[in-house]
N, C-alpha and C. Protein backbone atom coordinates (compact mmCIF):
# COMPACT_ATOMS: atom_id res chain seq x y z
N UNK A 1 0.83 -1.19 0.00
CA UNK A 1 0.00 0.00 0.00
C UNK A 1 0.87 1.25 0.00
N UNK A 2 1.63 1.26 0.81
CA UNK A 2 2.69 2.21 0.91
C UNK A 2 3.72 2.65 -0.58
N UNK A 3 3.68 1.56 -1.18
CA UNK A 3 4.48 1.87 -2.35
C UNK A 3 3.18 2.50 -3.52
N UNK A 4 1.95 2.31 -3.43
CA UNK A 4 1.24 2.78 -4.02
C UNK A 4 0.88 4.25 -3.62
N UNK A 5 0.76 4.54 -2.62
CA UNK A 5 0.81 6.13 -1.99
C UNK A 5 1.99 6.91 -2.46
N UNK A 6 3.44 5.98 -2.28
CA UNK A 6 4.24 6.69 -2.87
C UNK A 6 4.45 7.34 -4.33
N UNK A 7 4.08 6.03 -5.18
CA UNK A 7 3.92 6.00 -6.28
C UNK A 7 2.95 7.43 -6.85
N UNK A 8 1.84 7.67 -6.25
CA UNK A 8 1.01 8.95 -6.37
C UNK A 8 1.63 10.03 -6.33
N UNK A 9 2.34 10.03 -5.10
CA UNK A 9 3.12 11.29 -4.67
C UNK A 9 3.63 11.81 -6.01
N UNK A 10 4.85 10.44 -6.53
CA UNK A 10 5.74 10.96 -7.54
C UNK A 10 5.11 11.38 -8.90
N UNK A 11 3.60 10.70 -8.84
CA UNK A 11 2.87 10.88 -9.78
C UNK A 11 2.47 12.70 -9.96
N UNK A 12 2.17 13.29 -8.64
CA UNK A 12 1.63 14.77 -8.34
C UNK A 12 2.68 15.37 -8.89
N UNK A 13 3.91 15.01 -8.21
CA UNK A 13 5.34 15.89 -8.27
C UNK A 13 5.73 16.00 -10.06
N UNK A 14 5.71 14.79 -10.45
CA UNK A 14 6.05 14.70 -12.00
C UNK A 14 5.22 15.89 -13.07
N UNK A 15 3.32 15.77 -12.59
CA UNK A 15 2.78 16.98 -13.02
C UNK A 15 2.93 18.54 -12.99
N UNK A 16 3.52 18.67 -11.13
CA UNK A 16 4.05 19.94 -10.60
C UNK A 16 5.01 20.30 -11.15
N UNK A 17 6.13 19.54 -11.59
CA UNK A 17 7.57 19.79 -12.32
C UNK A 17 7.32 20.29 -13.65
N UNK A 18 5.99 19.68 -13.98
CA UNK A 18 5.43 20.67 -15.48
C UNK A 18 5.01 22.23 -15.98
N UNK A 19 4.61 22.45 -14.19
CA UNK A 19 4.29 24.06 -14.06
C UNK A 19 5.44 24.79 -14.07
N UNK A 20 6.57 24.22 -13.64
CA UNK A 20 7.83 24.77 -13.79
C UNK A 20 7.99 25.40 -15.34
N UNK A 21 9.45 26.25 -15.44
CA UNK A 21 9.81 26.96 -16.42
C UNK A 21 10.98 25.48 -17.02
N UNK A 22 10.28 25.28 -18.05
CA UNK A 22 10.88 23.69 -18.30
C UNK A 22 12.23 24.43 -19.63
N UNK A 23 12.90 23.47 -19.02
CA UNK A 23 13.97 23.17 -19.96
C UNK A 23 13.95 21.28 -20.46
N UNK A 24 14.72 21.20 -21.18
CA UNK A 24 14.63 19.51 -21.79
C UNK A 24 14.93 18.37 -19.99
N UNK A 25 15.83 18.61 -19.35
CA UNK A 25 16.11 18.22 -18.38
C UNK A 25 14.47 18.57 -17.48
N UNK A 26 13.97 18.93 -17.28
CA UNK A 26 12.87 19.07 -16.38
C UNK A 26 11.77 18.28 -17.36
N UNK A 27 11.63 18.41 -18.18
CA UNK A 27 10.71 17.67 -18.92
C UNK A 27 10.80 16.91 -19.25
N UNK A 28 12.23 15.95 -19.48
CA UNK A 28 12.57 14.54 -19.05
C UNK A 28 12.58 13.96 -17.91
N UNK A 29 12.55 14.85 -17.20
CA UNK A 29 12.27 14.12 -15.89
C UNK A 29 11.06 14.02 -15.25
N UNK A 30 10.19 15.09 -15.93
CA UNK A 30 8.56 14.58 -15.35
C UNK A 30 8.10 13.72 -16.23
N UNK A 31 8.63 13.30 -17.38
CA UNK A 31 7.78 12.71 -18.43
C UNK A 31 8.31 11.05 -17.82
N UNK A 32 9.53 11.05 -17.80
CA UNK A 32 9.89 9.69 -17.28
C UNK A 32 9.66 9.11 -15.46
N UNK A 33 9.07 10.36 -14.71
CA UNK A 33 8.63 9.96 -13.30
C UNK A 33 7.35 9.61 -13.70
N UNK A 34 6.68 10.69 -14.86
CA UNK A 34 4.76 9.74 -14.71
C UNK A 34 4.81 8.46 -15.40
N UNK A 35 5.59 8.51 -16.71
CA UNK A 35 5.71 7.04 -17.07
C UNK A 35 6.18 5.72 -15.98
N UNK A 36 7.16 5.99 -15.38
CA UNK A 36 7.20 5.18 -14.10
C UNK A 36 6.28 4.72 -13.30
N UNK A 37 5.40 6.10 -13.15
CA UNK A 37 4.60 5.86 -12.03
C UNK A 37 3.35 5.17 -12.48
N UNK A 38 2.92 5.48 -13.82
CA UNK A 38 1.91 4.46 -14.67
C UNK A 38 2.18 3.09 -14.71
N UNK A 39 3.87 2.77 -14.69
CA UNK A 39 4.16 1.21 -15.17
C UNK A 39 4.67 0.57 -13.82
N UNK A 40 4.84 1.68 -12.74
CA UNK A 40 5.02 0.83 -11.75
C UNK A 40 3.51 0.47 -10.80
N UNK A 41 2.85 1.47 -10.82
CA UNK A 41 1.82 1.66 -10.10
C UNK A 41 0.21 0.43 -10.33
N UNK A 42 0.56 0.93 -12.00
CA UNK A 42 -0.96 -0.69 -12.33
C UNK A 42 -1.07 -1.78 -11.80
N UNK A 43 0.10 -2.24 -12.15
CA UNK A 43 0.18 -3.80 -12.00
C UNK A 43 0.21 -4.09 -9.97
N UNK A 44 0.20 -2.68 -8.95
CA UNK A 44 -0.13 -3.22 -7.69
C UNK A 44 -1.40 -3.08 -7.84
N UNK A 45 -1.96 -1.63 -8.13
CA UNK A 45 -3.67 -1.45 -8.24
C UNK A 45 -4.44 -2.86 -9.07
N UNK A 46 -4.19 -3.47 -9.60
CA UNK A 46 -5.15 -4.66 -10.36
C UNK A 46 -4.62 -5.83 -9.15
N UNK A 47 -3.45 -6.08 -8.74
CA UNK A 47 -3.42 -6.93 -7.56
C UNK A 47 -3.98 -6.33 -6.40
N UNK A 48 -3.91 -5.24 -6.04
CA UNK A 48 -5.15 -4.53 -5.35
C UNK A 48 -6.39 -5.37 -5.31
N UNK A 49 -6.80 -4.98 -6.17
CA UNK A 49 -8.17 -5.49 -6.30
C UNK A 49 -8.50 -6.59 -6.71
N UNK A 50 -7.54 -7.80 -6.79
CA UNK A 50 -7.57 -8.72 -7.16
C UNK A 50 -7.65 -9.61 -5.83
N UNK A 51 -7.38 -8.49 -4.72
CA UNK A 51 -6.83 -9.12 -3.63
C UNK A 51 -8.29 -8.71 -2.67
N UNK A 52 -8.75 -7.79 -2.94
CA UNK A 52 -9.92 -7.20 -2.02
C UNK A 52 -11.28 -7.62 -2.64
N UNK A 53 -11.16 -8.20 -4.12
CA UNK A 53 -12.46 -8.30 -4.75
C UNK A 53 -12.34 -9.64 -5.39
N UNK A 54 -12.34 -10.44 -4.36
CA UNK A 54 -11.71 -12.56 -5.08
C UNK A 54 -13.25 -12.62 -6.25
N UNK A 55 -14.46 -12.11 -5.80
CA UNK A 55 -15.09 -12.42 -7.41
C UNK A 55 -14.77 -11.95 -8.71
N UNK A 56 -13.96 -11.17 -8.68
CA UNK A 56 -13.08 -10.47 -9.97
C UNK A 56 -14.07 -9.63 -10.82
N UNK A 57 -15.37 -9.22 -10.22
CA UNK A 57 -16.22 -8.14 -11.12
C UNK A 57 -15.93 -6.77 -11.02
N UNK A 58 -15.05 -6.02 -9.92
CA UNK A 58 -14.23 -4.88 -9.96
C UNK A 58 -12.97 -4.63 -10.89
N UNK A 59 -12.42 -5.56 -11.27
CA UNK A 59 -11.12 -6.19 -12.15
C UNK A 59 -11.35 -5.73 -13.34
N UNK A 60 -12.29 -6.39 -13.77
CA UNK A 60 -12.76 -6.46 -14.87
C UNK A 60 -13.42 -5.07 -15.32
N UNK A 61 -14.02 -4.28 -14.37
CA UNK A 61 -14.51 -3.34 -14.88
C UNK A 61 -13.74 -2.03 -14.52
N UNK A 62 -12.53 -2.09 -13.95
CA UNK A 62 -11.13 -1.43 -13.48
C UNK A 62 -10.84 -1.27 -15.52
N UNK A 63 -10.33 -2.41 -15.84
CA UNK A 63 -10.47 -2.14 -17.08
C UNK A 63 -10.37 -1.27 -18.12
N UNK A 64 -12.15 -1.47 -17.84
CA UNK A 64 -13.15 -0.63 -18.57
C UNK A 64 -13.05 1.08 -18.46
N UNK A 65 -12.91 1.33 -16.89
CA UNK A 65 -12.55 2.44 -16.56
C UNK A 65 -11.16 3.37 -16.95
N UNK A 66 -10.03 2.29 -16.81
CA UNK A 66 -9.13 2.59 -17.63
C UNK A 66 -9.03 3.71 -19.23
N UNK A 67 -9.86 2.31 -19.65
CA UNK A 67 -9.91 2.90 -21.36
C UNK A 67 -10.43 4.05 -21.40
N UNK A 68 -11.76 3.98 -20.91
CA UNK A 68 -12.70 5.39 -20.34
C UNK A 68 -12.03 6.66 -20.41
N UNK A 69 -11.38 6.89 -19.27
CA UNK A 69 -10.64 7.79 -19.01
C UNK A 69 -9.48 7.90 -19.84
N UNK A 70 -8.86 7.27 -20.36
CA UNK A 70 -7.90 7.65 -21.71
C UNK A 70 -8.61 8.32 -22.56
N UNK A 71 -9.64 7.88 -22.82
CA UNK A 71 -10.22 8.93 -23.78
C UNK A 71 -10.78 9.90 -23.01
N UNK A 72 -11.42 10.30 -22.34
CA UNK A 72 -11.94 11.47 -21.50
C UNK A 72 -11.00 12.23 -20.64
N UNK A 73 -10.06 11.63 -20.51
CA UNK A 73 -8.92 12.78 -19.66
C UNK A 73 -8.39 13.78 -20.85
N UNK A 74 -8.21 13.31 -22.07
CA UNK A 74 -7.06 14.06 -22.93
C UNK A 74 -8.35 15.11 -23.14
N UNK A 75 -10.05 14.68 -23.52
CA UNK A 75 -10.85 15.80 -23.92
C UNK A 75 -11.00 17.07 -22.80
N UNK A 76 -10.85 16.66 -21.04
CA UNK A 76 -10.93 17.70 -20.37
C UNK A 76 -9.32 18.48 -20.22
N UNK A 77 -8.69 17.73 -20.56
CA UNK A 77 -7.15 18.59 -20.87
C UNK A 77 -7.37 19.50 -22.51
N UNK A 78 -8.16 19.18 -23.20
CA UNK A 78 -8.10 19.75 -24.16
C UNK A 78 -9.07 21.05 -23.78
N UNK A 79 -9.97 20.86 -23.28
CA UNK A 79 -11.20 22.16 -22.30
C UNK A 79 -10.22 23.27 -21.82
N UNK A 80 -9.31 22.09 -20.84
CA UNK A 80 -8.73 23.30 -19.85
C UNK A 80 -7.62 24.02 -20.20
N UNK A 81 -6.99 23.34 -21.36
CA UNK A 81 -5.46 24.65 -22.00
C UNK A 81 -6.39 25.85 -22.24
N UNK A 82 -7.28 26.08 -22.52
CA UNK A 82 -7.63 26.89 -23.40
C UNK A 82 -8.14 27.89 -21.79
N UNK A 83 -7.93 27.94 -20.84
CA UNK A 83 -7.61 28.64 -19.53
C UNK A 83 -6.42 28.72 -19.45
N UNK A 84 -5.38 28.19 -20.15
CA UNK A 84 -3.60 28.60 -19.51
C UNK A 84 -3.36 26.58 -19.26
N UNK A 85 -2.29 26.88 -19.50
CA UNK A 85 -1.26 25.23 -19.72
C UNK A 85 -1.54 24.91 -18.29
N UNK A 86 -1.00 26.29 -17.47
CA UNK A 86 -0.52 25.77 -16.14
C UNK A 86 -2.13 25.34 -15.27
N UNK A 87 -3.08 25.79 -15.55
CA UNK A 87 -4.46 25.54 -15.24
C UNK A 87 -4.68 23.98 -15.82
N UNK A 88 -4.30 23.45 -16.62
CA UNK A 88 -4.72 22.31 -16.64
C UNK A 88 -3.61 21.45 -16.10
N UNK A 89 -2.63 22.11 -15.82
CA UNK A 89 -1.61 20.93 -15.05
C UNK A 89 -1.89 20.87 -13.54
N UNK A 90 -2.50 22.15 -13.14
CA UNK A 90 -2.82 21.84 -11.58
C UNK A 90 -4.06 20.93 -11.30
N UNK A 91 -5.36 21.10 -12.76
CA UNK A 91 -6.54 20.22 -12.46
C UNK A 91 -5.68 18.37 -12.85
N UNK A 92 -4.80 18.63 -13.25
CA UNK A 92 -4.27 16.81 -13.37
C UNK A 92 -3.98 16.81 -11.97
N UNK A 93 -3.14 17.65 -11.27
CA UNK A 93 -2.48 16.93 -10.18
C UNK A 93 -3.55 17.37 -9.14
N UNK A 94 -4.67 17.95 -9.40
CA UNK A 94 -5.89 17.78 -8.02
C UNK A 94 -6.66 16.36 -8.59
N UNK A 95 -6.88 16.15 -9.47
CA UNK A 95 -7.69 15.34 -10.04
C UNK A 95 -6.35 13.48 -9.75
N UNK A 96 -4.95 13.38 -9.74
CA UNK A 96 -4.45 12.30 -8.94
C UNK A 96 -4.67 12.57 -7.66
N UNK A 97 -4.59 13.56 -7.17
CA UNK A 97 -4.85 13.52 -5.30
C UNK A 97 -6.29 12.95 -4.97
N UNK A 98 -7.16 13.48 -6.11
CA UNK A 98 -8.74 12.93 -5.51
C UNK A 98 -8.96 11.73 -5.63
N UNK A 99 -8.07 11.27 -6.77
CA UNK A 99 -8.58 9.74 -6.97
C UNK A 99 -7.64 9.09 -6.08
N UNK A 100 -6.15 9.09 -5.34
CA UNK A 100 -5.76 8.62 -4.38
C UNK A 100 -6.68 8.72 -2.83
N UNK A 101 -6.92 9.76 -2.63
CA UNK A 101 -8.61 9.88 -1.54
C UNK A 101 -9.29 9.21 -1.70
N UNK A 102 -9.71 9.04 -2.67
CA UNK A 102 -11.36 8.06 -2.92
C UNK A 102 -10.77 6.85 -2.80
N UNK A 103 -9.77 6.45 -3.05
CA UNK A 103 -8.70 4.98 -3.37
C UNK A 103 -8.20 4.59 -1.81
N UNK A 104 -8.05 5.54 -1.42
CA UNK A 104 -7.23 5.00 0.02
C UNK A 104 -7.81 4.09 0.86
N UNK A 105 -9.35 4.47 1.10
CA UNK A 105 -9.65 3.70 2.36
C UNK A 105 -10.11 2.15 1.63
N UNK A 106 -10.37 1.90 -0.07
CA UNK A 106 -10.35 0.89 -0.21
C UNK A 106 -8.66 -0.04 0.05
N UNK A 107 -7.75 0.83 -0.54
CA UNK A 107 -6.21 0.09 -0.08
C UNK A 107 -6.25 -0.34 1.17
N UNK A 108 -6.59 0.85 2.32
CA UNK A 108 -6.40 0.60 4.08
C UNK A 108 -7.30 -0.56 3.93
N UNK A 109 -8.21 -0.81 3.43
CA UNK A 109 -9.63 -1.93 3.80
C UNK A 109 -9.10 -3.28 4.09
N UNK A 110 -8.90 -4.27 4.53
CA UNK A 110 -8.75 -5.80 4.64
C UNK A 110 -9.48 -6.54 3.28
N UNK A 111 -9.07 -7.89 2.87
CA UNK A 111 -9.66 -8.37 1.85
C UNK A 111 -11.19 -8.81 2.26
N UNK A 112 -11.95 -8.98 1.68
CA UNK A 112 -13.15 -8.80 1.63
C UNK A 112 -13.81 -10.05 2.24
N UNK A 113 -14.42 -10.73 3.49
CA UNK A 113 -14.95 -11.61 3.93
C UNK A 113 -13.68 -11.69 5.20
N UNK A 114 -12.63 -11.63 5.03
CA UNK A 114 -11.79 -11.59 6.13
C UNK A 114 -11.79 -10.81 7.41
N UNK A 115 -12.18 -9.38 7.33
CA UNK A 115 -12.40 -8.66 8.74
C UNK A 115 -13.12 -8.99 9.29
């Protein structure tokens, strides 16, 4: 759980490093902390829930949600440049903090029939 909290963190910080006055070095380095944090981070979240939800109908529709939001994140990033770059880089990194909130107390939770 802990490496998944962390994982967020670096996820916020990688977006925040974008509001910065970027040079190639700053923008290699947020581009390769969120990629990290995408390829390190999935594969606990689906054992996550692989682990809290043994009928596997959250799994499966984890998914679904996935794809979802690939397409619907880039259209509200496309809404919000058009307020300033840096306006849509702060709604990414409120928008990972909320979904780590809403996420947490299922992580803290015990697997499901066990408590």
């Amino acid at each position: 759980i802990w490496s998944l909290l962390f994982a967020g963190f670096l996820g916020v910080i990688s977006v925040l490093i974008l509001t910065l006055a970027l040079d190639a070095s700053r923008f290699t380095l947020a581009v390769f902390l969120m990629n990290f944090v995408v390829g390190f981070a999935a594969p606990f979240y689906l054992a996550v829930l692989a682990d809290r939800d043994p009928s596997g109908r959250v799994g499966s529709f984890a998914y679904v949600l996935n794809l979802g939001a690939s397409g619907v994140g880039p259209a509200i990033a496309a809404l919000l440049v058009g307020s300033g770059y840096n306006t849509m880089l702060y709604a990414a990194a409120g928008i990972y903090v909320l979904g780590y909130l809403v996420a947490l107390p299922v992580l803290m939770r015990g697997r499901e029939g066990t408590d």
